[in-house]
Protein backbone atom coordinates (compact mmCIF):
# COMPACT_ATOMS: atom_id res chain seq x y z
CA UNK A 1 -19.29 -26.69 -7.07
CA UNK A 2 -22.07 -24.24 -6.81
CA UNK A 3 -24.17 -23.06 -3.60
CA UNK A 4 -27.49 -21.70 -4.72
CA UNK A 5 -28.29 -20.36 -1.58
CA UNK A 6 -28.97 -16.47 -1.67
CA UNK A 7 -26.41 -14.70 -0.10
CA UNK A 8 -28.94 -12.15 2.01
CA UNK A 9 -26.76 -11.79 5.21
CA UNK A 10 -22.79 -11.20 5.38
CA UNK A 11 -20.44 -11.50 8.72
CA UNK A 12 -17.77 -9.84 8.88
CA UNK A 13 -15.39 -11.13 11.87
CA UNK A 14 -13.11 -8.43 13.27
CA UNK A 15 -12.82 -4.67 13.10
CA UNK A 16 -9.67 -2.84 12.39
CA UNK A 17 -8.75 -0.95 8.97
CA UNK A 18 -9.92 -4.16 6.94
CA UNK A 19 -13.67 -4.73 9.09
CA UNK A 20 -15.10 -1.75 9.00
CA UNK A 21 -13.88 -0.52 5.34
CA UNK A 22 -15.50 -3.84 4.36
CA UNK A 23 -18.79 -2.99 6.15
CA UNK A 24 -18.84 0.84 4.72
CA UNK A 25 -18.65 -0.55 0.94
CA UNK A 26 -21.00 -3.15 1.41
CA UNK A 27 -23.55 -1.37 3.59
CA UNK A 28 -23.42 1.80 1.32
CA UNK A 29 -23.04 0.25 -1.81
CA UNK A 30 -25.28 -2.89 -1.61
CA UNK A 31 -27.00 -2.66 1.70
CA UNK A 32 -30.64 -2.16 0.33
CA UNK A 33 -30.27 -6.41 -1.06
CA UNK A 34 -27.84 -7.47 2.18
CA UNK A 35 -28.15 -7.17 5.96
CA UNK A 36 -23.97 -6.69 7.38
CA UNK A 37 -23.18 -7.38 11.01
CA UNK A 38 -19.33 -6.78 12.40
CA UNK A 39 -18.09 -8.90 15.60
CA UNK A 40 -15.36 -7.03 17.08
CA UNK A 41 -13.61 -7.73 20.71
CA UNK A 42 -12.00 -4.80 22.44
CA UNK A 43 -10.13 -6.83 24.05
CA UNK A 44 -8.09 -7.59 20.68
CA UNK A 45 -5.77 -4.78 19.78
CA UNK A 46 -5.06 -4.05 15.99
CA UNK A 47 -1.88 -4.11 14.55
CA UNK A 48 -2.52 -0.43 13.63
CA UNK A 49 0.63 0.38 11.31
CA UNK A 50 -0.63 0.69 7.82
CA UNK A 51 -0.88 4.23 7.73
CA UNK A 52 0.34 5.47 4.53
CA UNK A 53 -1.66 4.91 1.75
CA UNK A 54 -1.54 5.17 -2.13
CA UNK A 55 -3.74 7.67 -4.52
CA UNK A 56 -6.60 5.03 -5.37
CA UNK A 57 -8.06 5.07 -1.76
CA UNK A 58 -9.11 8.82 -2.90
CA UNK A 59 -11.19 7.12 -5.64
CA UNK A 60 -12.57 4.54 -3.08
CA UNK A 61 -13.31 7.37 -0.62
CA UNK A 62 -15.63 9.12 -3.89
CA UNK A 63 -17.03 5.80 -4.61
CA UNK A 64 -18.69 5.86 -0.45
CA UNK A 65 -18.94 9.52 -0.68
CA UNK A 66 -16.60 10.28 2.19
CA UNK A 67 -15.81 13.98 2.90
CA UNK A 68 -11.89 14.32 2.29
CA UNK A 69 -11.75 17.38 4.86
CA UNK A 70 -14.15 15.36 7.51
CA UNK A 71 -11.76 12.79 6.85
CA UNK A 72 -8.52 14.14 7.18
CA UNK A 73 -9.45 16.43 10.53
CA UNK A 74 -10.71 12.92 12.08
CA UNK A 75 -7.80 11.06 11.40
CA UNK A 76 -4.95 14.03 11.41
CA UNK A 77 -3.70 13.18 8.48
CA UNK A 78 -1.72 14.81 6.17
CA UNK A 79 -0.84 14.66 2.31
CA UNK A 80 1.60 12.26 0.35
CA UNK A 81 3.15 12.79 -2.94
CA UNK A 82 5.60 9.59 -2.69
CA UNK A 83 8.25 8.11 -1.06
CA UNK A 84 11.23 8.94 -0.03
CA UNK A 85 13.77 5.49 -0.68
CA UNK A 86 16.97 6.49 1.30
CA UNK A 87 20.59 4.36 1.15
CA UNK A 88 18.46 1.92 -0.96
CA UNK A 89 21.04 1.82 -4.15
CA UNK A 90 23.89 2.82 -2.24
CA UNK A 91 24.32 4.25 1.09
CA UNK A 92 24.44 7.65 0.95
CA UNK A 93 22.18 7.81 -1.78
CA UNK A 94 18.18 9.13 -2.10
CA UNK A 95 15.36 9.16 -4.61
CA UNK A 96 11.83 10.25 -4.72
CA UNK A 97 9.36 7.93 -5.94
CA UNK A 98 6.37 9.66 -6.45
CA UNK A 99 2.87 9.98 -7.29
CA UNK A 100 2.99 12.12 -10.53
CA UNK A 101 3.63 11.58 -14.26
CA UNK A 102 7.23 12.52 -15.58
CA UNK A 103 7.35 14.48 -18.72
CA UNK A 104 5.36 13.89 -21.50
CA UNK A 105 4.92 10.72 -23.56
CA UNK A 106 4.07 9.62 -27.02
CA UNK A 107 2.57 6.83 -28.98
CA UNK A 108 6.08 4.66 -29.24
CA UNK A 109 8.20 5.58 -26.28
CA UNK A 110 7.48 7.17 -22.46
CA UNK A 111 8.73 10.63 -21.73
CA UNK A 112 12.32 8.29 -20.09
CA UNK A 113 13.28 7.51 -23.39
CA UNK A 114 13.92 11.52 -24.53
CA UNK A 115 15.43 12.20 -21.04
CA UNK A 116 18.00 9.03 -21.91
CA UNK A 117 18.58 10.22 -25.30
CA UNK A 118 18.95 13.80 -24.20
CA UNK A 119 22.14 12.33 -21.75
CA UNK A 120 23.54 10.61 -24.43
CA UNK A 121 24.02 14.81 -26.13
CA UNK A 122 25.35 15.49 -23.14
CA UNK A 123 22.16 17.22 -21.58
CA UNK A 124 22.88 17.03 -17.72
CA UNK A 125 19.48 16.54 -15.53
CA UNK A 126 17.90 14.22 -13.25
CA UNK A 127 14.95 12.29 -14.28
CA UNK A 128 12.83 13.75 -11.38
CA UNK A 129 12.91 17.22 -12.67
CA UNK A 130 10.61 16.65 -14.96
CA UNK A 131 7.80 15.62 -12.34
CA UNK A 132 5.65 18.16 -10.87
CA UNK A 133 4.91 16.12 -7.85
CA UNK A 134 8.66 15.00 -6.85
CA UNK A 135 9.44 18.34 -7.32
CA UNK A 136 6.53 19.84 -4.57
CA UNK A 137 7.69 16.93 -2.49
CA UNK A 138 11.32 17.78 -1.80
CA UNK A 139 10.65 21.53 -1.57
CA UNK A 140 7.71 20.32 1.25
CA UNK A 141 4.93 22.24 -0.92
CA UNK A 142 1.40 21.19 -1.51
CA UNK A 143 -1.74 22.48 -3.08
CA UNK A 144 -4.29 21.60 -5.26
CA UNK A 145 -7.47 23.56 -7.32
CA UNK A 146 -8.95 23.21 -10.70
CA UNK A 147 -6.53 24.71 -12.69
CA UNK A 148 -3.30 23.09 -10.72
CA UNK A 149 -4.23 19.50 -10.06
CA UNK A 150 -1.92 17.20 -8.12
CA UNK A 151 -1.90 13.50 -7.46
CA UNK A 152 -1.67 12.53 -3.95
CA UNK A 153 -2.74 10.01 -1.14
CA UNK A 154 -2.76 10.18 2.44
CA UNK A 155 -0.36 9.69 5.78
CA UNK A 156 -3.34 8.87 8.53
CA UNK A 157 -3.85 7.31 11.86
CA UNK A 158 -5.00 3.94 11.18
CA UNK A 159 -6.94 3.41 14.74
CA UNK A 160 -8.84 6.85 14.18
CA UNK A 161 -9.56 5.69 10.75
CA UNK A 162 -11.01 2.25 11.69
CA UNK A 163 -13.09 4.43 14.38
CA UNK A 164 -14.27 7.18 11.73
CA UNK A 165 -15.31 4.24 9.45
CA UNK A 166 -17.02 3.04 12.22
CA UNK A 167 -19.03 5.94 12.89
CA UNK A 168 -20.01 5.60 8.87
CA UNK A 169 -21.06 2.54 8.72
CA UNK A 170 -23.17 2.11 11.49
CA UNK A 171 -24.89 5.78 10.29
CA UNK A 172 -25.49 3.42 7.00
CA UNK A 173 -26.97 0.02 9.12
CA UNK A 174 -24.15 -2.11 9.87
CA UNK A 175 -24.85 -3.55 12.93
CA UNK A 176 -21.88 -3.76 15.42
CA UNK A 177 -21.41 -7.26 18.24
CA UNK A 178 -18.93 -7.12 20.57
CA UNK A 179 -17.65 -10.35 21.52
CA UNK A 180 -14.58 -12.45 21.38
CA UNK A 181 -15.44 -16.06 18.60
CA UNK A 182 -15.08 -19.14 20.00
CA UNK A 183 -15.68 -21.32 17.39
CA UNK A 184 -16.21 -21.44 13.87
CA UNK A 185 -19.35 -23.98 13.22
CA UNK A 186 -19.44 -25.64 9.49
CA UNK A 187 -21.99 -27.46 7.54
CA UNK A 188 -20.90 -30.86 7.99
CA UNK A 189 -22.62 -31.72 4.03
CA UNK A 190 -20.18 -29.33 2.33
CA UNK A 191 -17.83 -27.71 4.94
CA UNK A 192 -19.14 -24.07 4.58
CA UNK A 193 -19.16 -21.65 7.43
CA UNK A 194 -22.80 -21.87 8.93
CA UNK A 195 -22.49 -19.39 11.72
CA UNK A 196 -19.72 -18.76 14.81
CA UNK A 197 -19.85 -18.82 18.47
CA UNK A 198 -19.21 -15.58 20.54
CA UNK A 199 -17.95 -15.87 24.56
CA UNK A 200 -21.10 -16.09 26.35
CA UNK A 201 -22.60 -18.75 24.11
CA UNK A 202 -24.24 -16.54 21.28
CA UNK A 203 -24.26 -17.88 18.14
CA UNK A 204 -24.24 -15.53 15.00
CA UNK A 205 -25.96 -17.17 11.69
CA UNK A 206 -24.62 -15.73 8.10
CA UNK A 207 -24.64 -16.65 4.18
CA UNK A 208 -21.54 -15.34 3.74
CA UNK A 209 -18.64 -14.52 6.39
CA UNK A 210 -15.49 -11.95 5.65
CA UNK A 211 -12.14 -13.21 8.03
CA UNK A 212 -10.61 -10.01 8.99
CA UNK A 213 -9.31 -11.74 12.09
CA UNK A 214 -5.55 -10.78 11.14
CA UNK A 215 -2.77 -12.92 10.70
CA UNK A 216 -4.34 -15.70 12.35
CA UNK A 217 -7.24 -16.02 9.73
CA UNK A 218 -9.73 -17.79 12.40
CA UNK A 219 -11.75 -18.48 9.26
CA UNK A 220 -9.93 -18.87 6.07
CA UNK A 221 -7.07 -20.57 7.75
CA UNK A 222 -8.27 -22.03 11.43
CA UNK A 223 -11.44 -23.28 10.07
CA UNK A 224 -10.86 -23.81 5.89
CA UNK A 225 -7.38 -24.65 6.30
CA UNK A 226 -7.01 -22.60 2.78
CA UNK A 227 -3.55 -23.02 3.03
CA UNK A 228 -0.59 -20.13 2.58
CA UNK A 229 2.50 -19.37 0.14
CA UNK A 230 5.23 -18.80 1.93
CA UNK A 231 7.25 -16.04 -0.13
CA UNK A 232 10.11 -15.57 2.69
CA UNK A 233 12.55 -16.53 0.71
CA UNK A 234 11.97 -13.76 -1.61
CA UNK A 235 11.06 -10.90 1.17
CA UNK A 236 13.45 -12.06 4.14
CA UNK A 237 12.29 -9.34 6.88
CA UNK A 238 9.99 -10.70 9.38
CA UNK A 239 9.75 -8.59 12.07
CA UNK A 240 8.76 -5.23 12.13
CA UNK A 241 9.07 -2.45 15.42
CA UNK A 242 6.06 0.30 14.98
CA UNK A 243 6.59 3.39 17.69
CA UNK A 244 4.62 6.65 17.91
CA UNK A 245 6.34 10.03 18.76
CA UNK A 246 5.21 13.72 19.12
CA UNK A 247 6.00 15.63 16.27
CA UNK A 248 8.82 18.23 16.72
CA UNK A 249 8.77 20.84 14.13
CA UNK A 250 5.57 22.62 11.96
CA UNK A 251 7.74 21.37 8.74
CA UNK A 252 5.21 18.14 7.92
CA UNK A 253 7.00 16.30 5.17
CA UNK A 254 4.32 15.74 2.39
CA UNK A 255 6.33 12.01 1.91
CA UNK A 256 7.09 9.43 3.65
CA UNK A 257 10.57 8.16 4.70
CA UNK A 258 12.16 4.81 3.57
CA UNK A 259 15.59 4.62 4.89
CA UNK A 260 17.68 1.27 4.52
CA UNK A 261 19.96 0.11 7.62
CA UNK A 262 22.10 -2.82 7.90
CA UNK A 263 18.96 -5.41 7.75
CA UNK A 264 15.71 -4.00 6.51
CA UNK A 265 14.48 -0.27 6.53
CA UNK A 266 13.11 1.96 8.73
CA UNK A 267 10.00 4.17 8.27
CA UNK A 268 9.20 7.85 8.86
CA UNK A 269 5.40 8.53 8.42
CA UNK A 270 4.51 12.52 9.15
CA UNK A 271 0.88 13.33 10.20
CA UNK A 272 -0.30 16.30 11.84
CA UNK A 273 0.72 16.29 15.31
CA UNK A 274 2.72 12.83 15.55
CA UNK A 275 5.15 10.74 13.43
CA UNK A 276 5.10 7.13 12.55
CA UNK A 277 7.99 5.65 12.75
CA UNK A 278 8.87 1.53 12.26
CA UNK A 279 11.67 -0.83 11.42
CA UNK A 280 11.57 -3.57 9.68
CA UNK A 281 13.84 -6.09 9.77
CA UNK A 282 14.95 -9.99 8.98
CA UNK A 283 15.63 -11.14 13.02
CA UNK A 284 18.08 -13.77 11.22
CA UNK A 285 20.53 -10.75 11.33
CA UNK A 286 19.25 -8.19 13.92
CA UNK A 287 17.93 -9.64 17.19
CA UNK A 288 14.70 -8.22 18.85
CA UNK A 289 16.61 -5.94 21.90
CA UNK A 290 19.36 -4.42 18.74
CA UNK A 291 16.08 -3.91 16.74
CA UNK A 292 14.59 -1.42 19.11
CA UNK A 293 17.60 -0.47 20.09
CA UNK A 294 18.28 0.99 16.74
CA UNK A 295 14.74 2.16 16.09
CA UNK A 296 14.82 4.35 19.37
CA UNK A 297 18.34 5.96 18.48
CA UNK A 298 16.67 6.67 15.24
CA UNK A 299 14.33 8.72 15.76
CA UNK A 300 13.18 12.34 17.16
CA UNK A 301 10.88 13.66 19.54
CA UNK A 302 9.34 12.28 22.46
CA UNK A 303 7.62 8.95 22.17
CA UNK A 304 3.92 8.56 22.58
CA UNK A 305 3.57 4.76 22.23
CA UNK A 306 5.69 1.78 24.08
CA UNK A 307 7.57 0.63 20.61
CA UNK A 308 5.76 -3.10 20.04
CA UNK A 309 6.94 -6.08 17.94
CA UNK A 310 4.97 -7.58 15.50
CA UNK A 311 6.32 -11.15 13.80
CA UNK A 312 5.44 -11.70 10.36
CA UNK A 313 5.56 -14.29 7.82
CA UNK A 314 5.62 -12.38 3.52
CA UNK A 315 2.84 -14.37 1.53
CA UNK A 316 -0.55 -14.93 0.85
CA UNK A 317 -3.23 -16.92 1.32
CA UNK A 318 -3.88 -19.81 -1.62
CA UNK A 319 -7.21 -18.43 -1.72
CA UNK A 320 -8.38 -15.17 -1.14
CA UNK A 321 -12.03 -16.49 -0.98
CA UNK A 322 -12.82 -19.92 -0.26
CA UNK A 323 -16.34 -21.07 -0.27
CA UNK A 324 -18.20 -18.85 1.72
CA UNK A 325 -15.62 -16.82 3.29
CA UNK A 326 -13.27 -14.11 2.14
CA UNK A 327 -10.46 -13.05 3.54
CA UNK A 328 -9.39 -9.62 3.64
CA UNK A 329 -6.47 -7.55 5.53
CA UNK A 330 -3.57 -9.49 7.29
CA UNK A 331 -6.00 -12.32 6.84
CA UNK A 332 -5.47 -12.63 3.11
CA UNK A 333 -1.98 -12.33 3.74
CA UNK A 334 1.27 -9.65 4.21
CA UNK A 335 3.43 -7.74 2.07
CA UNK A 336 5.76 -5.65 4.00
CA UNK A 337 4.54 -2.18 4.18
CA UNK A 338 7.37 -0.67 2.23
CA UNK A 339 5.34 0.54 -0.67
CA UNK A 340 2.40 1.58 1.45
CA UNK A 341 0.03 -0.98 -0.01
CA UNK A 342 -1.85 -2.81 2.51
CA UNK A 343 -4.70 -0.37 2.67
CA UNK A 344 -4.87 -0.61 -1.07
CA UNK A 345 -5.13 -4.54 -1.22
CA UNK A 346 -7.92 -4.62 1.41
CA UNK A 347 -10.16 -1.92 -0.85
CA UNK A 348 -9.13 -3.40 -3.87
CA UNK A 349 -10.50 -6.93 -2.45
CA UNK A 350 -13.32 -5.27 -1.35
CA UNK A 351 -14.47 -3.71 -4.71
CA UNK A 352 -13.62 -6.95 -6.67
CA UNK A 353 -15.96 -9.11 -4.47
CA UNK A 354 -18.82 -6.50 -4.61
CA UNK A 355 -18.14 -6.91 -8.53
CA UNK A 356 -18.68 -10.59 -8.41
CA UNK A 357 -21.17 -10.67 -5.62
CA UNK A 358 -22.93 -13.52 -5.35
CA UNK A 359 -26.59 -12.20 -4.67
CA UNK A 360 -28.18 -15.89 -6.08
CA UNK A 361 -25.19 -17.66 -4.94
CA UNK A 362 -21.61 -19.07 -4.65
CA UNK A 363 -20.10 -20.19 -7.77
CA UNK A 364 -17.12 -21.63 -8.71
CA UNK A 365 -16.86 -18.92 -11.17
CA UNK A 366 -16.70 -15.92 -9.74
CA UNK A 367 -14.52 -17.61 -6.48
CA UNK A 368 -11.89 -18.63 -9.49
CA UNK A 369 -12.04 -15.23 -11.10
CA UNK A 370 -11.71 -13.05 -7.79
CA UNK A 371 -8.39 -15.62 -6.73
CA UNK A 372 -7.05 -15.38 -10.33
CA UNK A 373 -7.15 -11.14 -10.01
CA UNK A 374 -6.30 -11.43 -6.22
CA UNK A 375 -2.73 -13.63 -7.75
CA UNK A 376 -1.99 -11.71 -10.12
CA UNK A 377 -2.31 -8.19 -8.05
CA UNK A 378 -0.95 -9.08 -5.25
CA UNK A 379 2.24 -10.93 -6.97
CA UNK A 380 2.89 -7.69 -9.13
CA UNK A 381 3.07 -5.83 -5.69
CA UNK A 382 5.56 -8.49 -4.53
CA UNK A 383 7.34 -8.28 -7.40
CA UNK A 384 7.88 -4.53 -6.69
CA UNK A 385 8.56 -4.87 -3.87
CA UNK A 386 11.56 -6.94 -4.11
CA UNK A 387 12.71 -4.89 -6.96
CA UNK A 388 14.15 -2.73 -4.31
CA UNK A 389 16.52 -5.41 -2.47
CA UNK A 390 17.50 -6.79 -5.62
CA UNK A 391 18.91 -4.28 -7.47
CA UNK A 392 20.97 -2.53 -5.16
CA UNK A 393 25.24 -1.84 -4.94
CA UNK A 394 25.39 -2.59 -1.60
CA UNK A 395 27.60 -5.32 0.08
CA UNK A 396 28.17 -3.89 3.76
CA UNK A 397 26.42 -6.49 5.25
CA UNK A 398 25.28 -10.06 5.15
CA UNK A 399 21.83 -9.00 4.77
CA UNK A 400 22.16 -6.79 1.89
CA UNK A 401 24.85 -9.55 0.09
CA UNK A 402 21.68 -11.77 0.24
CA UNK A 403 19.25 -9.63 -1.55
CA UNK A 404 21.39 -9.08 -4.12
CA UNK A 405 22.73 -12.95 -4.59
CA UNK A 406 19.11 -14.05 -4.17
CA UNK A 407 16.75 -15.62 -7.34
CA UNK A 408 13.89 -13.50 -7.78
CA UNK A 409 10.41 -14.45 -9.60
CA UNK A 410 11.32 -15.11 -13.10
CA UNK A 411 8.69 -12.19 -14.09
CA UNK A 412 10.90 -9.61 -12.20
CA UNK A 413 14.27 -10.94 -13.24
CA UNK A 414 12.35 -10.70 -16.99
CA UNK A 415 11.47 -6.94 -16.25
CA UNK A 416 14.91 -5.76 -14.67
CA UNK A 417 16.92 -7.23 -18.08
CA UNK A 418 14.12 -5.86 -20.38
CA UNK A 419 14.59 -2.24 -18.73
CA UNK A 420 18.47 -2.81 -18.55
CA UNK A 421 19.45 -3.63 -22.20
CA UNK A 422 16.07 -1.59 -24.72
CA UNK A 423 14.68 1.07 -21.71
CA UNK A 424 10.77 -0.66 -22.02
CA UNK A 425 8.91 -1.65 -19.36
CA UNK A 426 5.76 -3.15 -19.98
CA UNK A 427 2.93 -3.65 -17.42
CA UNK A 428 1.37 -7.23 -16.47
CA UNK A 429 -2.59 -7.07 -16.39
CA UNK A 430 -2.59 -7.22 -12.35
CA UNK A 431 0.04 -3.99 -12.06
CA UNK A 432 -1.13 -1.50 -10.04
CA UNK A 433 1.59 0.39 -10.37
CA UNK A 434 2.48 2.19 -13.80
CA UNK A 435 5.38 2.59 -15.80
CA UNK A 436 6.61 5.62 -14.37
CA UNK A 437 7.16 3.96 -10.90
CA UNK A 438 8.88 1.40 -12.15
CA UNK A 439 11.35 3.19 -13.99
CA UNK A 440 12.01 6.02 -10.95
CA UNK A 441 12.80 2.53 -8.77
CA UNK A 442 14.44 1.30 -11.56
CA UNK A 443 16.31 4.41 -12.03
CA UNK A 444 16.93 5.17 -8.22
CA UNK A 445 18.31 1.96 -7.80
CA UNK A 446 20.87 2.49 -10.09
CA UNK A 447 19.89 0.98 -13.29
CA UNK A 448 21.10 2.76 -16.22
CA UNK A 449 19.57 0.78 -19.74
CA UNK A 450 22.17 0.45 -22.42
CA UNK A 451 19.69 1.40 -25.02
CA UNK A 452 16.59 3.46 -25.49
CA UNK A 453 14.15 4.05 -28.56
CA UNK A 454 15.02 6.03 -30.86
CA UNK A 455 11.81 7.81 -31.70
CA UNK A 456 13.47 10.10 -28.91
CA UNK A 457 16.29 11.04 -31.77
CA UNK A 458 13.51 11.98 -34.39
CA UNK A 459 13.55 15.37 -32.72
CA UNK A 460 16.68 17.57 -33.89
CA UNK A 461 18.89 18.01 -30.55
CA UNK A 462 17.77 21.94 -30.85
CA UNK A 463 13.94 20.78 -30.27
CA UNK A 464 14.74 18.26 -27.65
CA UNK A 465 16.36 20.68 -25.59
CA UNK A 466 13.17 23.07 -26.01
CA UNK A 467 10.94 20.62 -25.11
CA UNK A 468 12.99 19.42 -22.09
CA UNK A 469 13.50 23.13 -20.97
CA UNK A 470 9.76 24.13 -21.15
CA UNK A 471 8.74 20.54 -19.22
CA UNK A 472 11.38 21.85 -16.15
CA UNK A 473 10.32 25.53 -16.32
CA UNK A 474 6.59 24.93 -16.59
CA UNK A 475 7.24 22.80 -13.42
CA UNK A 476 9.33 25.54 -11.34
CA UNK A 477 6.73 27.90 -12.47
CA UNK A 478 3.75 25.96 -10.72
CA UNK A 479 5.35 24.80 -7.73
CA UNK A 480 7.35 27.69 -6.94
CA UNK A 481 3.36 29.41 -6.55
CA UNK A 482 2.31 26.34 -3.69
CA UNK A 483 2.20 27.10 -0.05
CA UNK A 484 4.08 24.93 2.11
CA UNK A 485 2.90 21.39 2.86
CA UNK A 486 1.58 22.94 6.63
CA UNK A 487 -0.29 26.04 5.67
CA UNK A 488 -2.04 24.09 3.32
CA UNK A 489 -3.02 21.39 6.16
CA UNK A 490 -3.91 24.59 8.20
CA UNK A 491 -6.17 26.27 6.07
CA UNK A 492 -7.88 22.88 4.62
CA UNK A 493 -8.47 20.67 7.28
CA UNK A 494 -6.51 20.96 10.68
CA UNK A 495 -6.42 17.78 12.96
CA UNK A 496 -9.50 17.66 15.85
């Protein structure tokens, strides 16, 4: 079904991390053909975890032609080269996975394949020797110039950010309302979203309305009834304890902290002058009071924040956009936070609906390409995602004897037995993340593939060990020259 009217003014309903980067890329980006207003209550708090993000946001932040170092003062953040996955395998057990390429690759085979061949000569090393990032990581170095690039992302406070795109957008025209809605009022013809009701009796017109009302989804869901996949079964945590506390030592970790307990993880996100910390957890096997409990013998420093629960349900939305509304954020739907990708899904909505904007309007089209994309990314990340309580050695509880009984998707269980017997890994069209991160999970989790290619054995032993050698050397070379992690921060852009 098409709607031919022009889409000339968008609504976005809430604020938060999903509002107002919505409202910065349309207002900068398109705002000379659209008006954008944002309804936001101050009265509703944001959830306000989120705060670790992956290297594309840098490329979305170019894109609006955000100042990193204006940025990074206003939201005291600090750098990220990867994540830490702790007791994930095995307890007692740790891997980086980072941002940066491992090795060198050719035409037939990544750079894992001569790294696997060089074990079976008897060549002891790790796999994450041969990245430059993992390496600055775990000696807490960072640095970057033109000659010495580096692939990062960002630790950040997710409230300040919200606020400092706030302060953007407006400079650019997007008008702000506060107000709680009401009421969501649809065309009774063809059951689009004609306008909504604030407290007060306003009433707020629009062609075209984004829902980033949360989990609720007071448009897609309360008012569309779009309907949501319920992926629990694959992702059993649902609960989740977010606490602030004061940092306690000048050592700023450039990567966040995954650590596995007896039901779910906790995480450890280092800014400049506090630390994130969370737990996640399935409440089937950890009740609320044990939860925070845990969290709060878990962690150090003093704590700035009371520690809050948040209830989840792992899924998504059926549609992403459903005639005129689009949902973006918690709205769209949740994927726990473990590989810091929530930020990442709202910008990558974002710049997939300004592809297929719908200036002379709504087609089925362009709705069915952005939900097929939307699908396909956000079932990849799932996919991921559970990668990491599937393949795992542990039994020590009933929790992690589930993950590792449970079915998984048949396009994981495809990619775990394709790694485990030839070494390949090949990427779906909606993966986001590359090759290399799957096989450092892979790897970390404690998947060792019975065969690799053998374009690796092509080299006589003599020149593999060269190459390998000058890879790990070049490496120690570069990062042994990086300041630490905080006099970096210091010199480039300190926290306000």
């Amino acid at each position: 079904m098409t709607h031919n009217k022009q889409i000339k003014n968008v609504v976005i309903a809430g604020g938060g991390t999903a509002g107002w980067m919505a409202g910065a890329a349309l207002c900068k980006l398109l705002g000379k053909n659209i008006t954008v207003t944002l309804i936001e209550s101050d009265e509703i708090a944001t959830v306000g975890v989120g705060e670790a993000t992956i290297p594309p946001i840098r490329t979305f932040h170019k894109l609006l032609g955000i100042n990193e170092q204006a940025f990074m003062k206003a939201t005291q953040a600090s750098f990220k080269l990867g994540i830490s996955f702790e007791n994930w395998g095995q307890k007692e057990t740790d891997y980086i996975h980072s941002f940066g390429m491992t090795g060198k690759e050719c035409w037939a085979g990544e750079f894992h394949h001569f790294w696997l061949h060089s074990l079976s000569l008897g060549l002891e090393s790790e796999f994450g020797q041969y990245c430059y990032e993992l390496q600055a990581a775990k000696q807490g170095k960072f640095a970057f110039n033109q000659q010495n690039p580096i692939n990062y992302a960002f630790h950040m406070d997710a409230t300040r950010y919200a606020l400092f795109l706030r302060d953007f957008s407006e400079g650019l025209g997007v008008k702000r309302l506060e107000g709680k809605i009401t009421s969501v009022n649809k065309s009774p013809h063809n059951g689009y979203i004609e306008s909504v009701s604030l407290e007060g009796d306003s009433t707020i017109t629009g062609d075209f309305f984004i829902d980033c009302t949360g989990f609720k989804g007071l448009l897609i869901e309360q008012a569309l009834h779009t309907g949501y996949e319920d992926w629990s079964h694959l992702l059993p945590c649902d609960s989740a304890i977010a606490v602030q506390t004061k940092a306690i030592s000048n050592d700023i970790l450039p990567y966040t902290r995954a650590i596995a307990h007896d039901a779910g993880w906790q995480w450890q996100i280092p800014l400049q002058q506090r630390v994130g910390n969370g737990l996640v957890y399935c409440s089937r096997y950890l009740a609320d009071a044990d939860a925070k409990q845990l969290l709060l013998n878990n962690i150090q420093g003093e704590t700035l924040t009371e520690p809050k629960v948040i209830k989840f349900k792992t899924g998504r939305r059926r549609k992403g956009w459903n005639k005129n509304c689009l949902a973006l954020g918690l709205a769209s739907g949740f994927v726990e936070p473990l590989e810091s990708t929530s930020i990442h899904l709202i910008m990558s909505g974002i710049i997939r609906f300004m592809r297929l904007f719908p200036f002379n309007g709504i087609t089925e089209q362009a709705i069915n390409e952005y939900n097929k994309q939307l699908k396909s990314e956000i079932e990849n990340i799932r996919d991921f995602i559970v990668l990491h309580y599937k393949v795992t050695d542990r039994t020590d509880s009933e929790f992690w004897q589930h993950c590792q009984s449970m079915e998984v998707p048949d396009t994981l269980a495809h990619k775990i037995s394709l790694f485990k017997q030839t070494g390949r890994v090949f990427l779906d069209d909606g993966d986001i993340f590359r090759v290399d991160s799957w096989v450092q999970v892979m790897l970390g989790q404690g998947i060792m593939p019975k065969q690799h290619h053998l374009i690796a054995s092509l080299m006589s032993d003599d020149e593999l060990t060269r190459f390998l050698n000058s890879i790990k050397q070049q490496i120690s070379q570069r990062v042994s020259q990086l300041p630490s992690h905080q006099a970096f921060l210091q010199q480039y852009c300190p926290a306000e």
